[in-house]
N, C-alpha and C. Protein backbone atom coordinates (compact mmCIF):
# COMPACT_ATOMS: atom_id res chain seq x y z
N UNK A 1 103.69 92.98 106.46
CA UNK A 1 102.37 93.13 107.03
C UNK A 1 102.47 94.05 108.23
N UNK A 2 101.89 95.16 108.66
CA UNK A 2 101.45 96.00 109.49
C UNK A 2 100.05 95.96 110.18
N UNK A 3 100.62 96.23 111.48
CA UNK A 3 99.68 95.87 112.48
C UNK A 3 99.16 97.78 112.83
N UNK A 4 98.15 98.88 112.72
CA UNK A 4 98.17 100.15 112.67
C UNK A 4 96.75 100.17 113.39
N UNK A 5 96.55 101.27 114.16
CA UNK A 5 95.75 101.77 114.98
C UNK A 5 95.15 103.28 114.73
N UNK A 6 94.43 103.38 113.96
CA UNK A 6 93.58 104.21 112.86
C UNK A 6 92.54 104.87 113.95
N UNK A 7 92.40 105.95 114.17
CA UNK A 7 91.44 106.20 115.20
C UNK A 7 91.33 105.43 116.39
N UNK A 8 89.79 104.72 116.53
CA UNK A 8 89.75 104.09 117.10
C UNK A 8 89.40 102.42 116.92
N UNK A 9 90.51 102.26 115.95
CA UNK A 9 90.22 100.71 115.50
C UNK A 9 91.96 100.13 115.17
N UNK A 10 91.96 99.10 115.19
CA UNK A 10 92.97 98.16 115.00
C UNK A 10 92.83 97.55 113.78
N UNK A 11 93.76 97.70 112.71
CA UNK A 11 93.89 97.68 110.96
C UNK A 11 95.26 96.10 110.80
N UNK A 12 94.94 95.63 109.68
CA UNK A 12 96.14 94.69 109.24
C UNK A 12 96.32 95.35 107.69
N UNK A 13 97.41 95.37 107.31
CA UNK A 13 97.27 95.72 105.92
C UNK A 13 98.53 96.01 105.20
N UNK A 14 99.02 96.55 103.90
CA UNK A 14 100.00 96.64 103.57
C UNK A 14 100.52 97.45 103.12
N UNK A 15 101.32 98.56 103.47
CA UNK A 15 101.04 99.75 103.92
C UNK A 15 102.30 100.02 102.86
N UNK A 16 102.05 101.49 101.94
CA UNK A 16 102.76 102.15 101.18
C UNK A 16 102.94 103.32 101.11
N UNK A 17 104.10 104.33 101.31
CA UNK A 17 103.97 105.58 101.11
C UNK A 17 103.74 106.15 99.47
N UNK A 18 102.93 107.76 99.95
CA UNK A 18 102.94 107.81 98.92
C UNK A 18 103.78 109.18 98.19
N UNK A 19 104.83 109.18 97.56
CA UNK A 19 105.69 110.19 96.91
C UNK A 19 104.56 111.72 96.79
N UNK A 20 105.53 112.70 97.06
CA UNK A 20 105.46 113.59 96.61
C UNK A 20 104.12 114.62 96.87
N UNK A 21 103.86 114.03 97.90
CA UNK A 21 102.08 114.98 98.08
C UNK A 21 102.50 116.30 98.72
N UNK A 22 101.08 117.07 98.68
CA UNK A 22 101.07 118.14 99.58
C UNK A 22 100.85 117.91 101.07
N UNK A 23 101.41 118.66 101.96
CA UNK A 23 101.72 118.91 103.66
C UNK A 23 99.88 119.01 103.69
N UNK A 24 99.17 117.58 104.60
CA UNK A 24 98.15 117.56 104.63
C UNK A 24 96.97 116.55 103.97
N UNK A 25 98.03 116.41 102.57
CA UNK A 25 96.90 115.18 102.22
C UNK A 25 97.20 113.76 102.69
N UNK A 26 96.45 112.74 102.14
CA UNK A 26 96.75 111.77 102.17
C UNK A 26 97.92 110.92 101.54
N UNK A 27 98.32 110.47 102.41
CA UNK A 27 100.34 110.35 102.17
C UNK A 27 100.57 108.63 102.12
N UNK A 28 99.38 107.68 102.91
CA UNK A 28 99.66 106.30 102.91
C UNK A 28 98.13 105.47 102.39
N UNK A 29 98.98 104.23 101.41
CA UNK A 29 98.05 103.40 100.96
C UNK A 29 97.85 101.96 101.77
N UNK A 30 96.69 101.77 102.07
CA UNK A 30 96.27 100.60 102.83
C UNK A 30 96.08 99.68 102.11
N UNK A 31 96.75 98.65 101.49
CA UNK A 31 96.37 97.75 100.55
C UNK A 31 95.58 96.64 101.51
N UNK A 32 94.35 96.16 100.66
CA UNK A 32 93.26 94.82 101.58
C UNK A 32 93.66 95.00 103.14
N UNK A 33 92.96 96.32 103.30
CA UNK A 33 92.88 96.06 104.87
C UNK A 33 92.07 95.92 105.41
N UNK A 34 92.20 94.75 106.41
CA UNK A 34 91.00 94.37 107.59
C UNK A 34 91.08 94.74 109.00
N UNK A 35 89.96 94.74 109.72
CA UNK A 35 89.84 95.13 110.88
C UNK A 35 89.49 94.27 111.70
N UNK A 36 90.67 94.32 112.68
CA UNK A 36 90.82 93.48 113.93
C UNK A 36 89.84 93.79 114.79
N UNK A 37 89.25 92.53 115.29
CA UNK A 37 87.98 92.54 116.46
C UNK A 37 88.20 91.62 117.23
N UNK A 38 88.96 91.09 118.50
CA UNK A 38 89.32 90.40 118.86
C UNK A 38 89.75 89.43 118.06
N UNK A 39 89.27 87.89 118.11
CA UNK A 39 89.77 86.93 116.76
C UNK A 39 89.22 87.12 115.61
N UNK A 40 88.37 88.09 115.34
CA UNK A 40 87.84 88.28 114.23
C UNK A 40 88.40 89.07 113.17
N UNK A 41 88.82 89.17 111.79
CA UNK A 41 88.96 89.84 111.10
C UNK A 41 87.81 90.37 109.60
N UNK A 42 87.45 91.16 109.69
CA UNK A 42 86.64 91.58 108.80
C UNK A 42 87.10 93.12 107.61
N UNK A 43 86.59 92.87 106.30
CA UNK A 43 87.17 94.01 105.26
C UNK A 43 86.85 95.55 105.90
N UNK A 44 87.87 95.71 105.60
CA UNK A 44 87.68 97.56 105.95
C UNK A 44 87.97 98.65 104.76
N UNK A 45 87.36 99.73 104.51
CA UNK A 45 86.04 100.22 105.22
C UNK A 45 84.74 99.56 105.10
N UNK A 46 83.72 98.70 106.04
CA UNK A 46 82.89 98.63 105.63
C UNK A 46 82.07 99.21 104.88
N UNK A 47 81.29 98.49 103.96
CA UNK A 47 80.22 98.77 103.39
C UNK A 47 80.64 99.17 101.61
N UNK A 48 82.17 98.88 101.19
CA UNK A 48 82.97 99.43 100.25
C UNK A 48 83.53 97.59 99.58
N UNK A 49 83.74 97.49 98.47
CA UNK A 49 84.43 96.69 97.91
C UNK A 49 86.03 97.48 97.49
N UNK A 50 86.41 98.23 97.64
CA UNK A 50 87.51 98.67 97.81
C UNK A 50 88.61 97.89 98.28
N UNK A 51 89.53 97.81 97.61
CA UNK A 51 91.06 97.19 98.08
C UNK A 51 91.84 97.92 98.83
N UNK A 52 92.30 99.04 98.05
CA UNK A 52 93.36 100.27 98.46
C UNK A 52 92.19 101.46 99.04
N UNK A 53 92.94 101.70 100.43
CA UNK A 53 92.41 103.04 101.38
C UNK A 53 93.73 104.03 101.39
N UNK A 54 93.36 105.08 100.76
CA UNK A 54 94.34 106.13 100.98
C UNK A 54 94.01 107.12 102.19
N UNK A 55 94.83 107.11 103.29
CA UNK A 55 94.57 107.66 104.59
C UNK A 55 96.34 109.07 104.68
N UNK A 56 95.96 109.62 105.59
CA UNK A 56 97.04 110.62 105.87
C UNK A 56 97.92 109.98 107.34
N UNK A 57 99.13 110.01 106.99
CA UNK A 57 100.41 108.96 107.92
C UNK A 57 99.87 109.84 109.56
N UNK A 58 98.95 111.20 109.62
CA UNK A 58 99.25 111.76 110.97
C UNK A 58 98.06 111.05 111.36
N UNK A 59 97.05 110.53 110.84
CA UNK A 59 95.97 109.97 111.59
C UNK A 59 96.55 108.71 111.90
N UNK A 60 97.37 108.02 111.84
CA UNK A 60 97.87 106.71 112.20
C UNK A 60 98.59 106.25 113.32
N UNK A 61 97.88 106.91 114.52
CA UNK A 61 98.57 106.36 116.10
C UNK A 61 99.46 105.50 116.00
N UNK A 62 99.42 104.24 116.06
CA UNK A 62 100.40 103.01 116.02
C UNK A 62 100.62 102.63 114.88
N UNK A 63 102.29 102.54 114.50
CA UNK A 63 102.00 101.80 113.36
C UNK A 63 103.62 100.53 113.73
N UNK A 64 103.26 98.95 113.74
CA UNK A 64 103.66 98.30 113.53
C UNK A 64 104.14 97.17 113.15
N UNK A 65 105.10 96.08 112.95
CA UNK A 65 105.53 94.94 112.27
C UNK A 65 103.97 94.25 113.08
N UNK A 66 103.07 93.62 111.93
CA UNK A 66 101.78 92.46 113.04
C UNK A 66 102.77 91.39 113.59
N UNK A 67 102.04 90.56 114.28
CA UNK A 67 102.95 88.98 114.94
C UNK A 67 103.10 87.44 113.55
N UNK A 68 103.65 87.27 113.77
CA UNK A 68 103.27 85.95 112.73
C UNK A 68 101.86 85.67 113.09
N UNK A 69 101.74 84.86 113.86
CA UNK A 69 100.01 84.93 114.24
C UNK A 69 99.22 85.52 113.45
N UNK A 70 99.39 87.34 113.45
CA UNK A 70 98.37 87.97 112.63
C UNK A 70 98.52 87.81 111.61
N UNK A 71 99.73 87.80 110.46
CA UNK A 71 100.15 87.70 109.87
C UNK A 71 99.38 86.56 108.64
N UNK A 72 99.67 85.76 109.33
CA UNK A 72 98.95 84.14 108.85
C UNK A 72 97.54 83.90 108.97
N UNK A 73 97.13 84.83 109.78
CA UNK A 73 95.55 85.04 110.03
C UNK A 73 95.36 86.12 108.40
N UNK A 74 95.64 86.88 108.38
CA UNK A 74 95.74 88.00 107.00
C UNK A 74 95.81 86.98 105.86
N UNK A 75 96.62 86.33 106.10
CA UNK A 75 97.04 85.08 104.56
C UNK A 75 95.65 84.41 104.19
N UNK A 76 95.66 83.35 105.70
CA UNK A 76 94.32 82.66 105.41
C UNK A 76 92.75 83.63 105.26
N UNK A 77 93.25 84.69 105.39
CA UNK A 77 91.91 85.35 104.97
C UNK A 77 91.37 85.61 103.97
N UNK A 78 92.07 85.28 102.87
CA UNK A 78 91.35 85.66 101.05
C UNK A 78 90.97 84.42 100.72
């Protein structure tokens, strides 16, 4: 589980590279990711039933291990 900082938002999710692209596209898969709001977690991108977000690894400011805490918060969330 990864804890990642996407612009300007805070992401949980399960993060995969992706082989073989071109310099520029989108290179990582966000599997069921939600967005951290203080204790709140809600689906991201809003407004999408979407599972997997394919994003590019340079837009991804922070990317790290979440806490158990978040972790278990992600679990109990489905």
């Amino acid at each position: 589980m990864r804890l990642l900082r996407l612009q300007d938002q805070w992401l949980l999710a399960l993060v995969n590279e992706v082989e073989d692209v071109q310099y520029g596209d989108p290179d990582c898969i966000l599997k069921r990711p939600l967005e951290v709001n203080g204790d709140e977690l809600t689906p991201w991108p809003p407004y999408s039933d979407d599972t997997e977000v394919v994003v590019r690894s340079s837009d991804i400011t922070v990317l790290v291990n979440a806490s158990r805490k978040m972790t278990a918060r992600y679990i109990e969330f489905e």
